[in-house]
Protein backbone atom coordinates (compact mmCIF):
# COMPACT_ATOMS: atom_id res chain seq x y z
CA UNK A 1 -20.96 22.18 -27.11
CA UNK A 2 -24.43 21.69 -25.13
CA UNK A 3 -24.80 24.28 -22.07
CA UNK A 4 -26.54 23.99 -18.58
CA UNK A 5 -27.25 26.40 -16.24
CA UNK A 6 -27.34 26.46 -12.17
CA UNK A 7 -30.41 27.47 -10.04
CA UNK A 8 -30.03 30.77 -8.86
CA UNK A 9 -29.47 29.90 -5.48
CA UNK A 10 -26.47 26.88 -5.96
CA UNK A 11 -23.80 28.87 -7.99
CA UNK A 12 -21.55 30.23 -5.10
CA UNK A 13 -20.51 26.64 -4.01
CA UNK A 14 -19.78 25.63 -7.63
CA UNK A 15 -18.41 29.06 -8.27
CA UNK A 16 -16.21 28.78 -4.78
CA UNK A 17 -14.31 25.81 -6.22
CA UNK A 18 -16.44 22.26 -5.72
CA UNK A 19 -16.29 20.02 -8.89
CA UNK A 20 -19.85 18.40 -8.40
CA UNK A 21 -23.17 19.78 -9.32
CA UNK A 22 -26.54 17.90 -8.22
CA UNK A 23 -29.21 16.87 -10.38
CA UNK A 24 -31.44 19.05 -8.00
CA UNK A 25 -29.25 22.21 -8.54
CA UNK A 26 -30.09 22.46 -12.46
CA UNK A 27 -32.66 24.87 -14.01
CA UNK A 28 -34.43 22.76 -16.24
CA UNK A 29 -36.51 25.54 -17.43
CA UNK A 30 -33.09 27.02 -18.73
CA UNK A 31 -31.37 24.10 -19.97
CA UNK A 32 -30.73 25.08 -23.66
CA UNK A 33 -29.64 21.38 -24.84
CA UNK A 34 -31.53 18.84 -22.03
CA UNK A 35 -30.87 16.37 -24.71
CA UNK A 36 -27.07 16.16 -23.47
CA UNK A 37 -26.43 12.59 -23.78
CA UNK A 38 -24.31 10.94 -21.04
CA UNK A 39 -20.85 11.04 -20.90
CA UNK A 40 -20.98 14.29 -23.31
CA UNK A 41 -19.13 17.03 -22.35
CA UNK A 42 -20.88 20.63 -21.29
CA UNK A 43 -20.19 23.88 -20.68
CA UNK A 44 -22.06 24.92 -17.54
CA UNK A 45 -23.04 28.82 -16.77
CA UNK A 46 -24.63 30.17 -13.54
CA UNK A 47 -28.50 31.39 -13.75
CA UNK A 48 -27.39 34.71 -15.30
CA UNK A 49 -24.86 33.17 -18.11
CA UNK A 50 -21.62 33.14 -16.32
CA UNK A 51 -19.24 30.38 -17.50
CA UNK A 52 -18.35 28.16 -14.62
CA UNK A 53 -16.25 25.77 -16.31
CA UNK A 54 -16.57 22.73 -18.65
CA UNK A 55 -17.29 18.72 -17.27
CA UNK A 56 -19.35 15.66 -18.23
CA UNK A 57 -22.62 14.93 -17.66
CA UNK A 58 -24.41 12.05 -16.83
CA UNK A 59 -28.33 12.47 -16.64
CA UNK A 60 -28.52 9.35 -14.53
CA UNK A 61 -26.53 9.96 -11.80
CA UNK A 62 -27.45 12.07 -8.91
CA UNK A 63 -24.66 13.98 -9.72
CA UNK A 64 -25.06 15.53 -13.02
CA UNK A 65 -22.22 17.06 -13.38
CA UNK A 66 -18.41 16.67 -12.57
CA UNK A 67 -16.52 19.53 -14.02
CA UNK A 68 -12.74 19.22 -15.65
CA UNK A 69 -11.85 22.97 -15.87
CA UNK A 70 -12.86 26.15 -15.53
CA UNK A 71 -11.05 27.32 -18.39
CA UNK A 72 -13.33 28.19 -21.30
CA UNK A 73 -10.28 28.10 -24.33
CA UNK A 74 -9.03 24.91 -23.20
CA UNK A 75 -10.54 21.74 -25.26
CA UNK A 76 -10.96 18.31 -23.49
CA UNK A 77 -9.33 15.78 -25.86
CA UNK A 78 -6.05 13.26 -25.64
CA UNK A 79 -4.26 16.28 -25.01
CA UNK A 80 -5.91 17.76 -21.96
CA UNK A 81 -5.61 14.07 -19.96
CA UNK A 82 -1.54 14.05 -21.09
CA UNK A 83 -1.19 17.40 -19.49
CA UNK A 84 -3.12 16.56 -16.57
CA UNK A 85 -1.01 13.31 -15.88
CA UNK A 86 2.04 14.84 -16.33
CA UNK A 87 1.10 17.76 -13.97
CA UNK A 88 0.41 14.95 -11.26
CA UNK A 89 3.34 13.20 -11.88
CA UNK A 90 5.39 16.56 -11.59
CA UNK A 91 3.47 16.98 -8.21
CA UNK A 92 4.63 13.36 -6.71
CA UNK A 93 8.32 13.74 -7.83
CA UNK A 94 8.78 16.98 -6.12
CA UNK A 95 7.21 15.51 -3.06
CA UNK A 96 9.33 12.56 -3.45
CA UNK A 97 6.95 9.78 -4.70
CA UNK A 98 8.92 8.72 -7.55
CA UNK A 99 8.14 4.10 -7.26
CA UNK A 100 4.76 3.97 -5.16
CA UNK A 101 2.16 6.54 -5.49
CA UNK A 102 -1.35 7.48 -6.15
CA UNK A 103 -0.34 9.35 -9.41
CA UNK A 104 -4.14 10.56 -9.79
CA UNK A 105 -6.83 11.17 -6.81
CA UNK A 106 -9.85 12.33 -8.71
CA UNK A 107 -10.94 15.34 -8.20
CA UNK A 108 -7.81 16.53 -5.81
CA UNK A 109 -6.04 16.48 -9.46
CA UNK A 110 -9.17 17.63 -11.35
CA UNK A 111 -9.84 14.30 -12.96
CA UNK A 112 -12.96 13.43 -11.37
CA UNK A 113 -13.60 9.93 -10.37
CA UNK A 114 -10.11 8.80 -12.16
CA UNK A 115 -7.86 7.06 -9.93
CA UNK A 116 -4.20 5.92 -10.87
CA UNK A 117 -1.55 3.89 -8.55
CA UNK A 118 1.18 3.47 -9.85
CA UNK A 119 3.29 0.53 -8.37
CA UNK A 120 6.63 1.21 -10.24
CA UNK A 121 6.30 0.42 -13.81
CA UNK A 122 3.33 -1.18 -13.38
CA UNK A 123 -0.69 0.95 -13.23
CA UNK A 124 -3.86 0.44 -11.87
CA UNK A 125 -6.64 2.18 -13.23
CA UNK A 126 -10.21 3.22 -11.84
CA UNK A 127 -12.70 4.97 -13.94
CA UNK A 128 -15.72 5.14 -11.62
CA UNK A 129 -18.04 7.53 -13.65
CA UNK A 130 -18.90 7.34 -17.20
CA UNK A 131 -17.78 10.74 -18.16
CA UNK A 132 -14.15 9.83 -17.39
CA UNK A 133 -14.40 5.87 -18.44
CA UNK A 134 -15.36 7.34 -21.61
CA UNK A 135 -11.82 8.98 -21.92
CA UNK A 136 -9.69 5.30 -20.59
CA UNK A 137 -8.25 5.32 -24.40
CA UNK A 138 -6.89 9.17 -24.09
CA UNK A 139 -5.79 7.95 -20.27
CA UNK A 140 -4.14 4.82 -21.40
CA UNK A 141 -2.22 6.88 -24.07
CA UNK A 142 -0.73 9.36 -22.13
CA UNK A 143 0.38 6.62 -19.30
CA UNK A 144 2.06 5.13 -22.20
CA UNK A 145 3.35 7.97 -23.72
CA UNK A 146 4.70 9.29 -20.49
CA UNK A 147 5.85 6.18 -18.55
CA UNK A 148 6.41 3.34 -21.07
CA UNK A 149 4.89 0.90 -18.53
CA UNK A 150 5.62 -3.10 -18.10
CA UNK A 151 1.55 -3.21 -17.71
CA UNK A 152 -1.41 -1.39 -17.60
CA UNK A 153 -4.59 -3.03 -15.39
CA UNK A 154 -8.09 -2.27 -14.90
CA UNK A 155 -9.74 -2.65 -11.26
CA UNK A 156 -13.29 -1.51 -12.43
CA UNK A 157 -14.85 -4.15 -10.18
CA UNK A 158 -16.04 -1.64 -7.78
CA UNK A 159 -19.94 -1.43 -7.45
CA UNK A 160 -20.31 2.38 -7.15
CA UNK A 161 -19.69 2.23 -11.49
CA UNK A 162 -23.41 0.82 -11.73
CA UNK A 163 -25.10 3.85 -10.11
CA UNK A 164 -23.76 5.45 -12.77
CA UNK A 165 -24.59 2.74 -15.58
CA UNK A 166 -22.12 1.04 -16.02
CA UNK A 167 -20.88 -2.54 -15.49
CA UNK A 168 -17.88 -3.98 -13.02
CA UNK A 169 -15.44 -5.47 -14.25
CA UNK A 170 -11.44 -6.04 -14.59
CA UNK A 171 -8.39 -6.48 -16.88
CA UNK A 172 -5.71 -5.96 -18.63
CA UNK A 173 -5.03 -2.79 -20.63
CA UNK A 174 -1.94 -3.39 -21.66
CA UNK A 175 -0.15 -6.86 -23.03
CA UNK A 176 -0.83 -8.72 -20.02
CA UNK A 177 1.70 -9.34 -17.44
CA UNK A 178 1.64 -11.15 -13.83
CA UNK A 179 -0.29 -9.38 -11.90
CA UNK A 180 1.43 -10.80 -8.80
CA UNK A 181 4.53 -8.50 -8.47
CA UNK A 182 6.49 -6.70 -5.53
CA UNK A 183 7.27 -3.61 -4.97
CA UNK A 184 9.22 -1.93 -2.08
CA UNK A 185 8.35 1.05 0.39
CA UNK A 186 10.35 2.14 3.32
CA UNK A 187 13.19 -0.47 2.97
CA UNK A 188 10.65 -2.85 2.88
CA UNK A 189 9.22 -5.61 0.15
CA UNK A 190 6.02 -6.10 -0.28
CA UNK A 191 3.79 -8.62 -2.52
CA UNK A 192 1.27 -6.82 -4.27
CA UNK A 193 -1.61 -8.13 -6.05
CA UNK A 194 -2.99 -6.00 -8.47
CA UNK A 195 -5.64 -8.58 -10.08
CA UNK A 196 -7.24 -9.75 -7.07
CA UNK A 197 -6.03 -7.55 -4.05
CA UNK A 198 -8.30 -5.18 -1.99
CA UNK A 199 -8.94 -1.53 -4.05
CA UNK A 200 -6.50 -1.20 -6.73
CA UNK A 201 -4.30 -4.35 -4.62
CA UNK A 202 -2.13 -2.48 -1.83
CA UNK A 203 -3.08 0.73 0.58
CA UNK A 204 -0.49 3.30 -0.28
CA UNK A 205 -2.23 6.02 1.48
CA UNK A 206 -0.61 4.64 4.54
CA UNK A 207 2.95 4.73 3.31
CA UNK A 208 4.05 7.46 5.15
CA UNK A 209 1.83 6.50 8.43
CA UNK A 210 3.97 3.38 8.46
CA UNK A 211 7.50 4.73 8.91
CA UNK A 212 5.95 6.82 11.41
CA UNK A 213 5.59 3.59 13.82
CA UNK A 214 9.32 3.08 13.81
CA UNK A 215 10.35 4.63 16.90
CA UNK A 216 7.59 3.30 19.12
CA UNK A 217 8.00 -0.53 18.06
CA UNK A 218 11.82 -0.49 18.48
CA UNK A 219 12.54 -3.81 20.96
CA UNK A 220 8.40 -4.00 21.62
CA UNK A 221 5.76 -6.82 21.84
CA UNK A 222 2.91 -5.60 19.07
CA UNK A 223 -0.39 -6.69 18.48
CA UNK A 224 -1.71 -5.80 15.06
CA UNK A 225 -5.65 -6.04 14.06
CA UNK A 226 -7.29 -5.89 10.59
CA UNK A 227 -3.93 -6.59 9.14
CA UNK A 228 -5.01 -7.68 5.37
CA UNK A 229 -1.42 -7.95 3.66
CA UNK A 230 0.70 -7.53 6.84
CA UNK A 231 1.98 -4.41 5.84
CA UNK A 232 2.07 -2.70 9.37
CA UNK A 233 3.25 -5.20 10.97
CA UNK A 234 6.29 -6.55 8.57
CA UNK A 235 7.09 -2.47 8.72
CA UNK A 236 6.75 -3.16 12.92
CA UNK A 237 9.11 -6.09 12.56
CA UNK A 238 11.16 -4.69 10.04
CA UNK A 239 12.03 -1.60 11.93
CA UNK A 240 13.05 -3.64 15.29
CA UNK A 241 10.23 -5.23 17.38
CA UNK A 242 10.55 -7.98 19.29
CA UNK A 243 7.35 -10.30 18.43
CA UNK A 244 4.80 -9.45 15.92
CA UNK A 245 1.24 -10.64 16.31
CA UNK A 246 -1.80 -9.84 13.72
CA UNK A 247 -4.96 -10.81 13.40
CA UNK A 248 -7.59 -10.92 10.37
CA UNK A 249 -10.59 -12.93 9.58
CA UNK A 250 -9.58 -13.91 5.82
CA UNK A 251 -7.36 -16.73 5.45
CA UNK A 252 -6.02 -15.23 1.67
CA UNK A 253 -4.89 -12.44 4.01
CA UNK A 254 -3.41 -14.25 6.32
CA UNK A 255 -1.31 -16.09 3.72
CA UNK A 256 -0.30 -13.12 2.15
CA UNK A 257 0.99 -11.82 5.54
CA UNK A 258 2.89 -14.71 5.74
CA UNK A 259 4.33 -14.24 2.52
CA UNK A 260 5.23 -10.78 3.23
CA UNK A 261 7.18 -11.54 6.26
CA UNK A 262 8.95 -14.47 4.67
CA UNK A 263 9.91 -12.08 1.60
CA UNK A 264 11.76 -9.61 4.22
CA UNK A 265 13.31 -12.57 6.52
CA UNK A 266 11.42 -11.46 9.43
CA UNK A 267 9.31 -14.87 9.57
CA UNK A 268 10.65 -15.39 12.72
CA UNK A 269 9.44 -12.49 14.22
CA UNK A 270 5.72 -12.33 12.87
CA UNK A 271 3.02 -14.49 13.36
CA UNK A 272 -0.32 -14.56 11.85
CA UNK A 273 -3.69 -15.63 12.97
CA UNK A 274 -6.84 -16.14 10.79
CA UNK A 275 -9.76 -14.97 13.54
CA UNK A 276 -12.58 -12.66 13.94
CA UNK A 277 -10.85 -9.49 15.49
CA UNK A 278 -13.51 -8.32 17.10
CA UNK A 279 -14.42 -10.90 19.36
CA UNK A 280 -10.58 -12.04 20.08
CA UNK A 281 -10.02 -8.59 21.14
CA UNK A 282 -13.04 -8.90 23.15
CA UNK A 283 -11.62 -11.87 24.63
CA UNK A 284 -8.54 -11.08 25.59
CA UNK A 285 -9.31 -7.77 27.19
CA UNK A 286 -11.68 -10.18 29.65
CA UNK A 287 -8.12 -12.69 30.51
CA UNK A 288 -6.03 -9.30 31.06
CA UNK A 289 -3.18 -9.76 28.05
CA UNK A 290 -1.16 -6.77 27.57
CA UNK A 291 1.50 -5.58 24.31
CA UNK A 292 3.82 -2.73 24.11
CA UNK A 293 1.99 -1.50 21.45
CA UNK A 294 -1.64 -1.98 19.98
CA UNK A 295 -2.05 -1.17 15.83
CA UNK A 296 -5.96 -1.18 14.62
CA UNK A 297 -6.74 -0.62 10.60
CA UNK A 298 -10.40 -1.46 10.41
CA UNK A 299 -12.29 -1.50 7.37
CA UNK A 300 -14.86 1.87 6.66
CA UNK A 301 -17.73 0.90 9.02
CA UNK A 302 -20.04 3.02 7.01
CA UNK A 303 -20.56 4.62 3.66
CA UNK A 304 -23.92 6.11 4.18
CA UNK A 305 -24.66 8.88 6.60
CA UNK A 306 -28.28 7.62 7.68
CA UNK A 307 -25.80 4.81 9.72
CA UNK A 308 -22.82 6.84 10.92
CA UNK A 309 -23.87 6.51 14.83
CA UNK A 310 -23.34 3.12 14.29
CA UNK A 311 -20.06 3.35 12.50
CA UNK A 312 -18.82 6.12 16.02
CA UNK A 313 -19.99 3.49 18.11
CA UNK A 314 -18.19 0.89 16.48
CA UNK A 315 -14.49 3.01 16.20
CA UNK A 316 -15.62 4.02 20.10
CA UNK A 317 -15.62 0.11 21.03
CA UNK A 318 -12.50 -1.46 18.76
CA UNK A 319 -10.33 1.48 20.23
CA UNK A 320 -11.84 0.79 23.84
CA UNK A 321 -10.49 -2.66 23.72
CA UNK A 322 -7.41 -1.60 22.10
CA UNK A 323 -6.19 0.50 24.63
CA UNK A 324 -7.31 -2.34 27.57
CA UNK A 325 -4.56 -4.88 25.85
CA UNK A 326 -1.99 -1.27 25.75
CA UNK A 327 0.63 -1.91 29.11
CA UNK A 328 0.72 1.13 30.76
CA UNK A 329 3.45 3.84 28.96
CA UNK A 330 2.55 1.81 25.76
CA UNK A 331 1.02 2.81 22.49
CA UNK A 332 -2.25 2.73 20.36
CA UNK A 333 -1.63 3.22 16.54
CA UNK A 334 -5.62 3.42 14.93
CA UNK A 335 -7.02 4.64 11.80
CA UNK A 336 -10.56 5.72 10.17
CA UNK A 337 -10.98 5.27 6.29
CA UNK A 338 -14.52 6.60 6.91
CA UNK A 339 -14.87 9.75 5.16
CA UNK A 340 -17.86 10.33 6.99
CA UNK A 341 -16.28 10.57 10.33
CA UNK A 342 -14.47 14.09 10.27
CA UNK A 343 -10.96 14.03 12.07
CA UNK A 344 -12.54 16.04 15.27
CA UNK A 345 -14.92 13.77 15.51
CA UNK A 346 -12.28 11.30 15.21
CA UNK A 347 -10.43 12.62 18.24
CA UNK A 348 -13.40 12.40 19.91
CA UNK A 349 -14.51 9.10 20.15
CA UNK A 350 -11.27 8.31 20.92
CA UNK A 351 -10.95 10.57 23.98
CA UNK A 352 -14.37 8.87 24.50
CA UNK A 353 -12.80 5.34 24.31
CA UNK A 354 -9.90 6.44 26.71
CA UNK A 355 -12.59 7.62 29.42
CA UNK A 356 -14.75 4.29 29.03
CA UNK A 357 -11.86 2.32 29.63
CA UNK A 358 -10.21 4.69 32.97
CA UNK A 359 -6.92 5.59 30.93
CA UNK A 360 -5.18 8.71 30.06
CA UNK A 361 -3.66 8.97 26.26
CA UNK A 362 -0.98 11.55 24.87
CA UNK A 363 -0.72 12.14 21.42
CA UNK A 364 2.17 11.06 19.63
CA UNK A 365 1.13 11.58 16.00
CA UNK A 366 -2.26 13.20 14.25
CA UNK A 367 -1.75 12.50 10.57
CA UNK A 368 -4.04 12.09 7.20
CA UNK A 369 -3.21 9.77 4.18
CA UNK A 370 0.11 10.35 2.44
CA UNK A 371 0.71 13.63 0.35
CA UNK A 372 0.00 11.63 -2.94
CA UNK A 373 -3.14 11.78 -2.02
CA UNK A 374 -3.78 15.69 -1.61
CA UNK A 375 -6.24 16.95 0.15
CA UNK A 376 -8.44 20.06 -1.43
CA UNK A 377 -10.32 21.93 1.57
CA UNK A 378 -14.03 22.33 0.96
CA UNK A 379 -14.29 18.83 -0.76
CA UNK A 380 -15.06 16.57 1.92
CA UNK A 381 -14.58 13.33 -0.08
CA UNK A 382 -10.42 14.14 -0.45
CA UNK A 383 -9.78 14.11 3.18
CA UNK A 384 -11.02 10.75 4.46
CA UNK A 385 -8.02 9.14 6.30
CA UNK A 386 -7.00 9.51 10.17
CA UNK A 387 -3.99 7.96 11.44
CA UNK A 388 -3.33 8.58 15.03
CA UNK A 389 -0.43 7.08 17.23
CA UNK A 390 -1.28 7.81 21.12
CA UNK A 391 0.55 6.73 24.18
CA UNK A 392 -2.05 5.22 26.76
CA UNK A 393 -0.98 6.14 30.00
């Protein structure tokens, strides 16, 4: 097996636990095999020859290396990805996660870049570096081995695969199957649409954020932005509000809101309206309409540092007008995918929002994505959800 070796000044990071390595951060002067091809698997050492651990490499990327393990004796073959799914799925059945779950969150279950949802007997698969899309055979194997799945489907239609070489695309790896099923979460149904749906087709990481609006919605008037599949909201209406309102600007969304409420009987509750949420929001702040409660679930307004003042003040004004359209006593429920925006900073803005628009809030609820999704302190990129229910005063 080839060998690199860390600058002198970049092991104790590494060393301290994170799974990346930089380009930048390896001595080329001691690279013993710089001919490691891509996708090949390394043993990396610090400067003086200490073994670090074992991952793949990719020379093209910016980062070079993702590492797998930091146990020397232990091969990576079909074996180690078997062991390393099973170990996740032990994880999510002692949490509880036994029909929905994120079975594999990169490198939170040391399988960098590798995602896995697993919508009961049915998988979604991500491999969004080479080094792991390499392995999809060995990963496909052990889901099979370990799950005897209906199907098996492939959402590589993600563009962040071609900084690292590789094509987008999507499919079956399994017999195929519709890829319009439904699955159920909370008491709940839900359509899901694995083929053309956003991500991998449905947002688990909110699963447990959504039976946390149960109590606040009972007998209420809601108002629910960004709503893509409805799932908030049929949750709203399933667990007792009076009217249901939500908003998104994509009419497939819309229809698959209205499909979701009509699957759980609750069509008379919800309505749907195909609009630009930022500018109805906008409006109706100006003409003074008020709901019991106020849910916002906007998409990541950034991915790249060099524009996250823009993506603050854009959180700052969708929550401003949120809480303008909250009745007094009522509730804001808001989230931030943005990885970028840390949860103080989070808190912030909001606070910042509450002062802009003269009202006092009171947290109810301060919560990150669901525990199939764990979060590893020290690597940033695992803790990127905040879900915050608020009453605005």
């Amino acid at each position: 097996m080839k060998s690199l070796f860390l600058n002198k000044n970049v092991g104790n990071r590494v060393e301290t636990g994170h799974p990346w390595i930089f380009a930048n951060e390896i001595n080329r002067g001691k690279a013993l095999d710089a001919a490691a091809k891509a996708g090949e698997i390394v043993n990396v050492f610090t400067h003086d020859k200490k073994f670090i651990g074992k991952g793949y490499v990719n020379p093209q990327s910016q980062i070079m290396v993702r590492l797998l393990t930091r146990d020397k004796d232990i091969p990576i073959d079909e074996a180690f990805f078997y062991n390393k799914i099973k170990q996740a799925w032990a994880y999510r059945q002692t949490l509880g996660y036994t029909e929905n779950c994120r079975l594999i969150f990169g490198e939170a279950d040391d399988l960098p870049q590798l995602i896995i949802d697993k919508f009961n007997d049915y998988f979604v698969i991500q491999t969004l570096a080479l080094g792991i899309d390499i392995w999809k055979p060995a990963i496909v194997k052990a889901l099979e081995q370990l799950f005897s799945p209906k199907g098996i489907y492939e959402r590589n239609d993600v563009p962040v695969r071609e900084l690292e070489g590789m094509e987008q695309h999507k499919g079956f790896l399994s017999a195929e199957f519709d890829t319009n099923i439904v699955i159920e979460e909370n008491g709940i149904k839900m359509n899901v649409d694995i083929a053309n749906g956003q991500k991998t087709g449905y947002f688990l990481d909110q699963q447990d954020n959504r039976r946390a609006i149960q109590h606040i919605v009972k007998g209420a008037d809601v108002l629910g932005a960004f709503c893509y599949t409805g799932s908030f909201e049929v949750t709203a209406a399933h667990y007792g509000a009076k009217s249901v309102l939500g908003l998104d600007i994509s009419q497939s969304a819309i229809d698959m809101c209205n499909k979701n409420a009509a699957l759980n009987g609750l069509e008379s509750i919800c309505r749907f309206e195909c609009v630009n949420a930022f500018d109805v929001l906008k409006e109706w702040t100006k003409e003074g309409k008020q709901w019991d409660v106020v849910m916002l679930d906007p998409p990541s307004f950034t991915k790249s540092r060099s524009t996250i003042d823009k993506a603050v003040a854009g959180y700052k004004e969708i929550n401003l007008r949120g809480m303008k359209l909250v009745k007094p006593g009522g509730f804001l429920v808001t989230s931030s995918c943005t990885n970028l925006v840390k949860p103080e900073l989070f808190l912030d803005i909001i606070q910042m929002a509450a002062k802009d628009a003269k009202r006092k809030i009171r947290q109810v609820v301060f919560n990150a994505q669901s525990a199939d999704h764990p979060i590893i302190r020290g690597q940033e990129n695992t803790h990127y959800l905040k879900f915050l229910i608020a009453q605005v005063l």
